[in-house]
N, C-alpha and C. Protein backbone atom coordinates (compact mmCIF):
# COMPACT_ATOMS: atom_id res chain seq x y z
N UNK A 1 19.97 -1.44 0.21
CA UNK A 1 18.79 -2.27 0.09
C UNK A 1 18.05 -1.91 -1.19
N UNK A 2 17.64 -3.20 -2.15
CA UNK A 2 17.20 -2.49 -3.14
C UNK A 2 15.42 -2.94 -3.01
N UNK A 3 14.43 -1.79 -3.43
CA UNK A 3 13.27 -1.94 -3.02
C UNK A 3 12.50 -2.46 -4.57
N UNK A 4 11.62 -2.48 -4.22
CA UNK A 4 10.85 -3.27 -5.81
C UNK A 4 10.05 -1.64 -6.53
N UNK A 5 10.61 -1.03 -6.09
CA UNK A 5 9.84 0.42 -6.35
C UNK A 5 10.62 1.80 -5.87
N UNK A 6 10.42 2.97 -6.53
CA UNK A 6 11.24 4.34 -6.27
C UNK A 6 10.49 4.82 -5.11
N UNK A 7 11.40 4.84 -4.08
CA UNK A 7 10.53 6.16 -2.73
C UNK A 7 10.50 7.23 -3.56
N UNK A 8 11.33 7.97 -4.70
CA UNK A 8 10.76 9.51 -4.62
C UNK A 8 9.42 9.46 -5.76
N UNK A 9 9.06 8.20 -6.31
CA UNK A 9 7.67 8.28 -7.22
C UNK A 9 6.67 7.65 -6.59
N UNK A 10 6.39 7.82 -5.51
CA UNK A 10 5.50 7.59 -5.00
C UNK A 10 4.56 8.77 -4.70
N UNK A 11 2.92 7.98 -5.10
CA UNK A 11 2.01 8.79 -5.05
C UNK A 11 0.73 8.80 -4.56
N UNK A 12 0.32 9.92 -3.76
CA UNK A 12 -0.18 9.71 -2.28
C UNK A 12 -1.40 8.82 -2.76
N UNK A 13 -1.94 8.08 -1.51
CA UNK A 13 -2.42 7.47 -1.44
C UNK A 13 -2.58 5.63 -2.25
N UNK A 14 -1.10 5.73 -2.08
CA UNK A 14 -0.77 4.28 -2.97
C UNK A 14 -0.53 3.56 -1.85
N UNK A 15 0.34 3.51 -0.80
CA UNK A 15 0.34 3.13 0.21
C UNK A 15 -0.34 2.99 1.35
N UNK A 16 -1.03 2.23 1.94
CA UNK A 16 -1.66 2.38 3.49
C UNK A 16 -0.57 2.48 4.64
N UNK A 17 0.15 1.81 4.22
CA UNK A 17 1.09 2.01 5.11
C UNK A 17 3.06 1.92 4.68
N UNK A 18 3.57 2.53 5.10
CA UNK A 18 5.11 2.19 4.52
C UNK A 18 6.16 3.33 5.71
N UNK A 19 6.94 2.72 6.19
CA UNK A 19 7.76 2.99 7.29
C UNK A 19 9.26 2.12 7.04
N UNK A 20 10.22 3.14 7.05
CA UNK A 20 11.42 3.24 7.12
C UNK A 20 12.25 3.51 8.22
N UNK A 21 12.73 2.23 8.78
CA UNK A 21 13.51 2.38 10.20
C UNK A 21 14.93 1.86 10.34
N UNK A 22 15.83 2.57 10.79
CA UNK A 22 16.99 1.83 11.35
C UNK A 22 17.00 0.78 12.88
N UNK A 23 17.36 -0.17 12.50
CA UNK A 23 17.51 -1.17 13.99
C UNK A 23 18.55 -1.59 14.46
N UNK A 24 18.80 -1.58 16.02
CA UNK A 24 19.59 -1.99 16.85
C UNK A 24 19.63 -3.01 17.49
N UNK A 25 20.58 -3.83 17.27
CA UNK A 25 20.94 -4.86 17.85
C UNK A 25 21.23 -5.01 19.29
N UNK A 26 21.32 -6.47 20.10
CA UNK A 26 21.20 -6.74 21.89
C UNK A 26 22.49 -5.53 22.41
N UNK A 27 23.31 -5.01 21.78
CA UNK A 27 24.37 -4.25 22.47
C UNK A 27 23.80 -2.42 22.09
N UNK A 28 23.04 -2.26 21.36
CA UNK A 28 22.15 -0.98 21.37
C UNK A 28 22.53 -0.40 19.92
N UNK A 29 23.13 -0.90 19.18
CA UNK A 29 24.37 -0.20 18.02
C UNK A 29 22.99 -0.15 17.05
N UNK A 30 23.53 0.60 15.87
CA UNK A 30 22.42 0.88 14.93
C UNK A 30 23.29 -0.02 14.00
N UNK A 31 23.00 -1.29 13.54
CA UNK A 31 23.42 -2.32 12.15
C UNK A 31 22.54 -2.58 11.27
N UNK A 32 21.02 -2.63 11.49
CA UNK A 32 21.02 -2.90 10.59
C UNK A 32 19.65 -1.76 10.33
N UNK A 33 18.35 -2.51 9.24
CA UNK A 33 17.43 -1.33 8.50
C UNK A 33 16.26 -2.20 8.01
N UNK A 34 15.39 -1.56 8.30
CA UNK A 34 14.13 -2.53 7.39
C UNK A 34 12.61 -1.39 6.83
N UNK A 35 12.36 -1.77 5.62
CA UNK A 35 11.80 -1.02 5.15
C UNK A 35 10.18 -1.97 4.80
N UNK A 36 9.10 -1.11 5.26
CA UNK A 36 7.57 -1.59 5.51
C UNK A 36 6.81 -1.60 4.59
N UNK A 37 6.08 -1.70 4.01
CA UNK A 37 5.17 -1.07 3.21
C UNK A 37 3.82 -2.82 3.01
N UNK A 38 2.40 -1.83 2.85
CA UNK A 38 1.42 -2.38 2.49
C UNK A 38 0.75 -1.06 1.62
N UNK A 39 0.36 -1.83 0.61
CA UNK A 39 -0.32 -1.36 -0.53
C UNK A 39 -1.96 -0.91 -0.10
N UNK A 40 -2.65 -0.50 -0.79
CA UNK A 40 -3.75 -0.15 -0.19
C UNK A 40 -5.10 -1.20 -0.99
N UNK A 41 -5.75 -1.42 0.30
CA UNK A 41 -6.46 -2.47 -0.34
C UNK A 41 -5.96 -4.17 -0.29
N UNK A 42 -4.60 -4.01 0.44
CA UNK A 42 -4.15 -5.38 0.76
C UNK A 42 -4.15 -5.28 2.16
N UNK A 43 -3.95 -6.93 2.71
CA UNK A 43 -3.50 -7.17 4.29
C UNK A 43 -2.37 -7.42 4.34
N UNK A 44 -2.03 -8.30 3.38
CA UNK A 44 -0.36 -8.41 3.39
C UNK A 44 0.31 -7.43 3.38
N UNK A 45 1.33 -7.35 4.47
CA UNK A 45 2.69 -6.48 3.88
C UNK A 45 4.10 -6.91 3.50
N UNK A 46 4.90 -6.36 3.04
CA UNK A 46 5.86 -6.81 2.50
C UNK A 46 7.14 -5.93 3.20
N UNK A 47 8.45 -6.74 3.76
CA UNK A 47 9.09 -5.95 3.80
C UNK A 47 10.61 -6.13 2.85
N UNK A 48 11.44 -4.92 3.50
CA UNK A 48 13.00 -5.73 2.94
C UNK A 48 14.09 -5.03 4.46
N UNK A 49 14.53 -6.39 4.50
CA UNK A 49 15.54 -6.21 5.69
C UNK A 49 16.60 -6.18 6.12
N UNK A 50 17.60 -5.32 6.58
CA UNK A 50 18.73 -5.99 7.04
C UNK A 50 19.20 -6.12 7.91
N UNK A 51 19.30 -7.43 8.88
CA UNK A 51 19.02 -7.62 9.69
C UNK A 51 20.36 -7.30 11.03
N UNK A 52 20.06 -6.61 11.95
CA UNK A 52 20.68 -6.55 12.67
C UNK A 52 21.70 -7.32 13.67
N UNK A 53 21.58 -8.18 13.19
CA UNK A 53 22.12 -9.46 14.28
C UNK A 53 22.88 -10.20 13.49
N UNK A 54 22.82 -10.86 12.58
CA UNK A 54 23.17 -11.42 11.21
C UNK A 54 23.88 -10.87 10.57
N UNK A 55 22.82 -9.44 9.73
CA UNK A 55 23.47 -8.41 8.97
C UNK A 55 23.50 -9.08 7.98
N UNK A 56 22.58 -9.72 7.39
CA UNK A 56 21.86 -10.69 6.37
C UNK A 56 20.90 -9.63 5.81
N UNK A 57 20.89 -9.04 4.21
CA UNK A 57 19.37 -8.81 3.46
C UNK A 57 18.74 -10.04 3.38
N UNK A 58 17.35 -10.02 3.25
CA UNK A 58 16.14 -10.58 3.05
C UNK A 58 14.83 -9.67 3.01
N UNK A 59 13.63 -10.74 2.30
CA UNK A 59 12.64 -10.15 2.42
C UNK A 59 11.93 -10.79 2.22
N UNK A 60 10.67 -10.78 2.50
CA UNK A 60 9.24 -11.52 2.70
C UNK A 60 7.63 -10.85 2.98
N UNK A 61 7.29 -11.72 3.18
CA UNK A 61 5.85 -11.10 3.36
C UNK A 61 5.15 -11.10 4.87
N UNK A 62 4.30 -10.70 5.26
CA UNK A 62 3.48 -10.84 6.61
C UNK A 62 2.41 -10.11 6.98
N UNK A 63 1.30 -10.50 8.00
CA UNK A 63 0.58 -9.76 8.06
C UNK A 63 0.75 -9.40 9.68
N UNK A 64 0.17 -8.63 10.21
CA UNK A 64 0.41 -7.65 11.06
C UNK A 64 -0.78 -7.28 11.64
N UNK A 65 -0.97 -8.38 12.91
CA UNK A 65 -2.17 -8.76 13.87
C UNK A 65 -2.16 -7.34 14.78
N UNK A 66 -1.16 -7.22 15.79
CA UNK A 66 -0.96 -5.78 16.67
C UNK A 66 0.11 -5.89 16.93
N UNK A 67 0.51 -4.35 17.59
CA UNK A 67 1.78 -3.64 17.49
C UNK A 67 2.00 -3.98 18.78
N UNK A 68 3.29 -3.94 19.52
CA UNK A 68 4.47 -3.48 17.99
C UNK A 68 4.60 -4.79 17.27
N UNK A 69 4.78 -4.00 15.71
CA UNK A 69 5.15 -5.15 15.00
C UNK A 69 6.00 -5.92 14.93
N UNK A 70 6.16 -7.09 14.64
CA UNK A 70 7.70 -8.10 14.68
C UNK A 70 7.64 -8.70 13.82
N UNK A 71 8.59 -9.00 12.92
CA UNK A 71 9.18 -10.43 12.25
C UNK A 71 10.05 -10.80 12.80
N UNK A 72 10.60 -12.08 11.80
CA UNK A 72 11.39 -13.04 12.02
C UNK A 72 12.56 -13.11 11.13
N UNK A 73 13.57 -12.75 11.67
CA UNK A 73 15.21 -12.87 10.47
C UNK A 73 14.85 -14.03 9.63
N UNK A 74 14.49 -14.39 8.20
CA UNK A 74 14.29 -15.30 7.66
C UNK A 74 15.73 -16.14 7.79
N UNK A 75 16.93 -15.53 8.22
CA UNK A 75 18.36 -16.13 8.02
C UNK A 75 18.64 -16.90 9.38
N UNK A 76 18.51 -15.74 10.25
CA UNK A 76 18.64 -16.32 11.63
C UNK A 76 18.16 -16.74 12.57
N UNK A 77 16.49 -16.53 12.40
CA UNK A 77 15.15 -16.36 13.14
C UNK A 77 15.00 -16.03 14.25
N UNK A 78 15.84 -14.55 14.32
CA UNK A 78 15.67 -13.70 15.63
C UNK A 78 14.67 -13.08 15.26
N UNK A 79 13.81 -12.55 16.06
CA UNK A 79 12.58 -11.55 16.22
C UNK A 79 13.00 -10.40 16.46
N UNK A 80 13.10 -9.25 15.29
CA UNK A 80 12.68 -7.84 15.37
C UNK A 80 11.62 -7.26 15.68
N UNK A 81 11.89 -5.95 16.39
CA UNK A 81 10.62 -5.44 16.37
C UNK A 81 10.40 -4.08 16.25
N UNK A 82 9.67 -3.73 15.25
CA UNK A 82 9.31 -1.96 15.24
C UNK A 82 8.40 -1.57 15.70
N UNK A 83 9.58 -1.03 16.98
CA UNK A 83 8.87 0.05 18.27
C UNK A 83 7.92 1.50 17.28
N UNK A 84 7.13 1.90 17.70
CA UNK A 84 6.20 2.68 17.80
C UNK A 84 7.22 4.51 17.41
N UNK A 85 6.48 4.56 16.03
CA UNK A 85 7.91 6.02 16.37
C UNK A 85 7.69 7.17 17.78
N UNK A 86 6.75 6.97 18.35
CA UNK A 86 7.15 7.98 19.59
C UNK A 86 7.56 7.42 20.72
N UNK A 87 7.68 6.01 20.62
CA UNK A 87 8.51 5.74 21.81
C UNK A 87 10.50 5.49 21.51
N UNK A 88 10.61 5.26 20.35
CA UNK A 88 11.98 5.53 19.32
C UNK A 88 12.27 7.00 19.48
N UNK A 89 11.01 7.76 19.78
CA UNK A 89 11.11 9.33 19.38
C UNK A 89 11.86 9.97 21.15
N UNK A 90 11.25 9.23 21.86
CA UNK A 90 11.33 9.53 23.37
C UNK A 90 12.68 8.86 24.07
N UNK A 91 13.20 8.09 23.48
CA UNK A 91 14.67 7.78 23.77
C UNK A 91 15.59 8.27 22.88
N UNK A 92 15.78 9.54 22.11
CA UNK A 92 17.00 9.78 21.84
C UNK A 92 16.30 11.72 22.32
């Protein structure tokens, strides 16, 4: 996945938010990955995805009313969703 920016030059407090997750598809498998981020001082966030079901990259924008968060496969328009890391944390 290529991002619009380096994870290792990043510098604190540039981000409000940015989360890096692997996702599993209806049979439990880890396929695909989507990476979070909102800038600080914005509502929008932006992600980049690959989507588990499809297994389609894409990326887009959204804002993010309450958790857990979800989009929409721009390819396939299945609904992902990033579970909460301590409940991700509490099943393995």
């Amino acid at each position: 996945m290529k991002l619009p920016f380096d994870m290792k030059n990043i510098k604190p407090g540039e981000f409000a938010y940015l989360t890096k997750r692997k996702l599993e598809n209806k049979q439990k498998e880890i396929e695909g990955e989507i990476v979070v981020w909102r800038k600080q001082g914005n509502e929008e966030s932006e992600f980049v995805v690959k989507c588990p079901f499809c297994l389609e990259e894409s990326s887009g924008k959204t804002v993010f009313t309450k958790r857990p968060y979800r989009i929409r496969c721009p390819v396939c328009n299945k609904s992902i969703t990033l579970s909460k890391l301590t409940k991700s944390a509490k099943k393995r």
